[in-house]
Protein backbone atom coordinates (compact mmCIF):
# COMPACT_ATOMS: atom_id res chain seq x y z
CA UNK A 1 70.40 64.03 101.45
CA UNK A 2 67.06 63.80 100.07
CA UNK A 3 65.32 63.05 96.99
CA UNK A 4 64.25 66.71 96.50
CA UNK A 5 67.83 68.39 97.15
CA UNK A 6 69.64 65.72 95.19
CA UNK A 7 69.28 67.02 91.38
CA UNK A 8 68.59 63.77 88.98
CA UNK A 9 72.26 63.00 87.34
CA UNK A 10 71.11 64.35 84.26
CA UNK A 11 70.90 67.79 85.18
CA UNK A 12 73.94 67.41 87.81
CA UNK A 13 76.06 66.53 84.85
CA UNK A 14 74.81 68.79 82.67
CA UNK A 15 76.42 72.07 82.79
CA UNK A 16 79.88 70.24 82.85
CA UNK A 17 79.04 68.25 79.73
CA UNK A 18 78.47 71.77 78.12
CA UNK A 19 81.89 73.18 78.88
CA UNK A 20 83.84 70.50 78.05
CA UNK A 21 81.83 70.31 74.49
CA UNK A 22 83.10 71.13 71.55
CA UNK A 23 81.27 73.47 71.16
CA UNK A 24 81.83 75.62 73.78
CA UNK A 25 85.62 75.79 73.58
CA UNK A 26 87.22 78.81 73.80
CA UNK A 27 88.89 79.47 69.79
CA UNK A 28 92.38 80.20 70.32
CA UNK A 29 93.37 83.61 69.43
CA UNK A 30 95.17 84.40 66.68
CA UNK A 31 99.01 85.60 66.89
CA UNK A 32 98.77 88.95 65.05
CA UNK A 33 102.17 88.61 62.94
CA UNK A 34 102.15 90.99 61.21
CA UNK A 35 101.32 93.49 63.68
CA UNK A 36 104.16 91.94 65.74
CA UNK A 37 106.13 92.76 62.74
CA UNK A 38 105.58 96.43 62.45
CA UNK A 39 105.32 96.67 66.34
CA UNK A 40 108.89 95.54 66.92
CA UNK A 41 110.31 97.24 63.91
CA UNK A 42 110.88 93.78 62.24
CA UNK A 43 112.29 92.49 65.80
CA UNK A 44 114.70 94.74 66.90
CA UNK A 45 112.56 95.18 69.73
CA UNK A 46 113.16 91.51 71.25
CA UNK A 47 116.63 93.01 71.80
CA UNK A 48 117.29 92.55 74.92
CA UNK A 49 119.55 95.63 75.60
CA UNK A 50 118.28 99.18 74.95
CA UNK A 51 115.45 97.90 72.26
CA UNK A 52 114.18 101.45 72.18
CA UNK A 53 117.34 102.74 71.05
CA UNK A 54 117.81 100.14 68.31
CA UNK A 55 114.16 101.31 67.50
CA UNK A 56 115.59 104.84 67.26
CA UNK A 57 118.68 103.80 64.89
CA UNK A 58 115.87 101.95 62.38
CA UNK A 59 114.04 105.56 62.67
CA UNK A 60 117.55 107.20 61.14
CA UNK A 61 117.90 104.47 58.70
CA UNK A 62 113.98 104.61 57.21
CA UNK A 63 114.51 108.56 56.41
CA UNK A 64 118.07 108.04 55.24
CA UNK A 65 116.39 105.46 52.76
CA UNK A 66 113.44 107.05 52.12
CA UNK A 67 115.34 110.25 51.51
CA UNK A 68 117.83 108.39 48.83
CA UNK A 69 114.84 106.43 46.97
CA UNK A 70 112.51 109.41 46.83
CA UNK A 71 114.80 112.36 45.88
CA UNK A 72 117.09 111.79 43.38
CA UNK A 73 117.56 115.46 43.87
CA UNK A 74 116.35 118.07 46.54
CA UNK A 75 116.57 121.34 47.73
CA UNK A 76 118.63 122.08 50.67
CA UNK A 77 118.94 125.61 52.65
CA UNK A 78 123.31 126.79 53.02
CA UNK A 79 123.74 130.32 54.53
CA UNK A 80 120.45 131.58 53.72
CA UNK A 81 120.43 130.21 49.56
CA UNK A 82 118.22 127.74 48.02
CA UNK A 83 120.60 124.99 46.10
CA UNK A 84 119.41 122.46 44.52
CA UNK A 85 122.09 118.82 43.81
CA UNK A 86 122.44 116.06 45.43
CA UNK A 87 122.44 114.75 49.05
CA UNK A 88 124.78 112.58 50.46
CA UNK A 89 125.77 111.61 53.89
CA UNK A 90 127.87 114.00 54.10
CA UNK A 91 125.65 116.82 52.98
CA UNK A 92 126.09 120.24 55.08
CA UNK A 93 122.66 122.22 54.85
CA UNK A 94 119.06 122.00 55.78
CA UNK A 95 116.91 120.09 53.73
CA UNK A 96 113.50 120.40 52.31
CA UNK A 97 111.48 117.50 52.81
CA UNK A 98 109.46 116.98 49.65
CA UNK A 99 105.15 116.33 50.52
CA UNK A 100 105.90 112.48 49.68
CA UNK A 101 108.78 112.20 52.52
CA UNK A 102 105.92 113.65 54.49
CA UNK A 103 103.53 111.27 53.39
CA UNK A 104 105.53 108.18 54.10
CA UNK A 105 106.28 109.98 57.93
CA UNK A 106 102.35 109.84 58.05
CA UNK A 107 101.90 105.91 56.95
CA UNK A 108 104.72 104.85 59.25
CA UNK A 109 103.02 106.65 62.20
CA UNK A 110 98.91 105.27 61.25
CA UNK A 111 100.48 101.78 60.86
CA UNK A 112 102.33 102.21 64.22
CA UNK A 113 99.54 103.61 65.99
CA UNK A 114 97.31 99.69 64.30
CA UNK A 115 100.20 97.88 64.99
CA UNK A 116 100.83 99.05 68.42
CA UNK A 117 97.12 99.02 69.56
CA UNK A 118 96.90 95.18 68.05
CA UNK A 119 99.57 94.34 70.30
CA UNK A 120 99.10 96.13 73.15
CA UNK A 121 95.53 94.24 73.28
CA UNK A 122 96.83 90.86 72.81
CA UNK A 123 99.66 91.45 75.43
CA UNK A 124 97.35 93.00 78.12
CA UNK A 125 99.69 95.60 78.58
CA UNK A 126 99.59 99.51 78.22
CA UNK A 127 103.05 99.97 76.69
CA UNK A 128 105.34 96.26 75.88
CA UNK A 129 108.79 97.25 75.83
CA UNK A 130 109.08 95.20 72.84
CA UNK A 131 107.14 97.68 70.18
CA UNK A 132 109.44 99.89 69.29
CA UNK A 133 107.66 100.96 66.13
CA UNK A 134 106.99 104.43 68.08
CA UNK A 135 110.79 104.89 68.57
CA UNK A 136 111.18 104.60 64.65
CA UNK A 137 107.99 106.62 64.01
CA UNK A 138 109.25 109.39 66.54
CA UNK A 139 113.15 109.64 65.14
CA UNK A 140 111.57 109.84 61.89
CA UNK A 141 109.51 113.05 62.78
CA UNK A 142 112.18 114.60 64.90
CA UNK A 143 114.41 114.96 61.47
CA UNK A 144 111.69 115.86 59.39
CA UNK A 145 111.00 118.18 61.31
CA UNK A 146 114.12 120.16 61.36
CA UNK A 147 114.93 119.90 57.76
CA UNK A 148 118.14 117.48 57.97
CA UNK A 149 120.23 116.08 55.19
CA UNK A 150 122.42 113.66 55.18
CA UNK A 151 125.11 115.39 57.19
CA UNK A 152 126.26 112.71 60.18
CA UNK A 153 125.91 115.46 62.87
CA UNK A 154 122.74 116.81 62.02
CA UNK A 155 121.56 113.16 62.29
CA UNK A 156 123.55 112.43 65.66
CA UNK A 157 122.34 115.58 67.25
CA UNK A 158 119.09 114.69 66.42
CA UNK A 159 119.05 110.89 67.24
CA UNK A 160 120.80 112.45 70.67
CA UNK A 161 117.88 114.83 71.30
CA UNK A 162 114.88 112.81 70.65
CA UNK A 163 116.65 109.93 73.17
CA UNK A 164 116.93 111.83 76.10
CA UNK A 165 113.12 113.48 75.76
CA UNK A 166 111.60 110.20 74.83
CA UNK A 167 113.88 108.75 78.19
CA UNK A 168 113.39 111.91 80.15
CA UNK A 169 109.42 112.34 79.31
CA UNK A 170 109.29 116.29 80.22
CA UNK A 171 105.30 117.11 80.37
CA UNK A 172 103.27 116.67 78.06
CA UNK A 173 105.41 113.82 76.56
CA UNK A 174 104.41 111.60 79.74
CA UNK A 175 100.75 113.07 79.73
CA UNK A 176 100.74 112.11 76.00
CA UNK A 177 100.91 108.00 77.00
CA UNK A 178 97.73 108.32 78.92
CA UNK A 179 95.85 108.52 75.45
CA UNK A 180 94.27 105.49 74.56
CA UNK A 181 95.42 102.35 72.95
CA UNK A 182 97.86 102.65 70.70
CA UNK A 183 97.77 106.73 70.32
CA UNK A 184 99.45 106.28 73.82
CA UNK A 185 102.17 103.94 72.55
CA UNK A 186 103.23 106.26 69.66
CA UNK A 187 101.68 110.26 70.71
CA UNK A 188 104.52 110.52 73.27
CA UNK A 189 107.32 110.30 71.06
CA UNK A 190 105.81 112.88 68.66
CA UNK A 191 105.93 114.54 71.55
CA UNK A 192 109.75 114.07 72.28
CA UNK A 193 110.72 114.76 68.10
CA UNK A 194 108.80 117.94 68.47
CA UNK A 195 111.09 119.20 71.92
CA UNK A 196 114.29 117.80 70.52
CA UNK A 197 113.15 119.68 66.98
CA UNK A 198 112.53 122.84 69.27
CA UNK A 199 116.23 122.44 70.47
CA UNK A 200 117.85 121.86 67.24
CA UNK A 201 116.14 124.76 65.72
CA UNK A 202 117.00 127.10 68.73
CA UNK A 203 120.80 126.28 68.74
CA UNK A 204 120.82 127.17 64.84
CA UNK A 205 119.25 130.48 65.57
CA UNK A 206 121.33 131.18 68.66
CA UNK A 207 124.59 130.64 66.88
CA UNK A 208 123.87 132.38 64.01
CA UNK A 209 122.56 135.47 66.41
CA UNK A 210 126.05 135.29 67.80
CA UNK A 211 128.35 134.52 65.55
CA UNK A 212 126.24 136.17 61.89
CA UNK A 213 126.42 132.89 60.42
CA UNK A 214 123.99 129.87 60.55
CA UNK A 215 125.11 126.99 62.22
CA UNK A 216 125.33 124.40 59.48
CA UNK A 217 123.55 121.10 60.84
């Protein structure tokens, strides 16, 4: 090989001295925490059996909270009369939400849509199975929604419901995850809480149509 097509070592060596500098390292990203955090409901989405599901059951216990910090008393619906007293678990009506219950539904779901969208960029993935911060966000609306109290049907019914939509993805819950980022993650299972909200709604109507008396869930 000749002078000419031989490159002086200098400039041979050159571009590899660059990479390897210092300063042309690639910085090492930095684990988002706390968007792990809120992504995976706090972890229960590193379950490794049904982490959706667990996501679902930390939806029911947010509003159940919520609902006991935020109204010390409310206003529930029983055979067509407005009472007002307290709410328990065991509560037969529908409930009112008050704007604030409302207002937390809306925080949970902006800081899942961040949360989910910060993940979903670091992962590389459309959808990790671990964020389950839509789950909570969608079980959450789906009871909300349809006016529940504390009454343990009206929440299994509900919890029932949303599952099998946000499983099932009927259009347009499954056209809803082609929205980008992290309104993908969490616009399907709005989606699913507003069909299984449809459904709980209907079957009050339907038994009241038939037998004159609302169906108290």
């Amino acid at each position: 090989m000749t002078e000419k097509t031989d490159p002086p070592p200098s400039v041979a060596q050159a571009p590899l001295e660059s990479v390897s500098s210092p300063a042309f390292a690639a910085k090492p990203q930095k684990k988002p925490r706390f968007a792990l955090f809120v992504a995976t409901a706090g972890g229960l989405g590193y379950f490794p059996f049904a982490p959706g599901t667990w996501g679902s059951l930390a939806g029911a216990a947010i509003y159940l909270v919520l609902g006991s910090i935020l109204r010390k008393h409310a206003v529930f619906v029983m055979s067509g009369l407005s009472l007002s007293g307290h709410v328990t678990f065991w509560t037969i009506g529908w409930l009112i939400p008050r704007p604030w219950e409302f207002a937390a539904g809306l925080i949970i779901a902006g800081v899942g849509v961040w949360a989910s969208n910060r993940v979903s960029e670091r992962s590389a993935e459309k959808d990790p199975q671990y964020v389950v911060i839509d789950e909570v966000s969608g079980q959450q609306l789906t009871y909300l929604l349809t006016f529940v109290a504390g009454n343990w049907k009206s929440l299994l019914l509900g919890f029932i419901l949303f599952r099998v939509f946000d499983i099932w993805k009927p259009s347009p819950v499954r056209q809803a995850e082609s929205l980008p980022g992290g309104w993908g993650i969490m616009a399907d299972d709005w989606v699913a809480a507003i069909y299984a909200a449809v459904i709980i709604w209907g079957l009050r109507y339907i038994v009241q149509w038939v037998s004159g008396t609302p169906l108290q869930f």
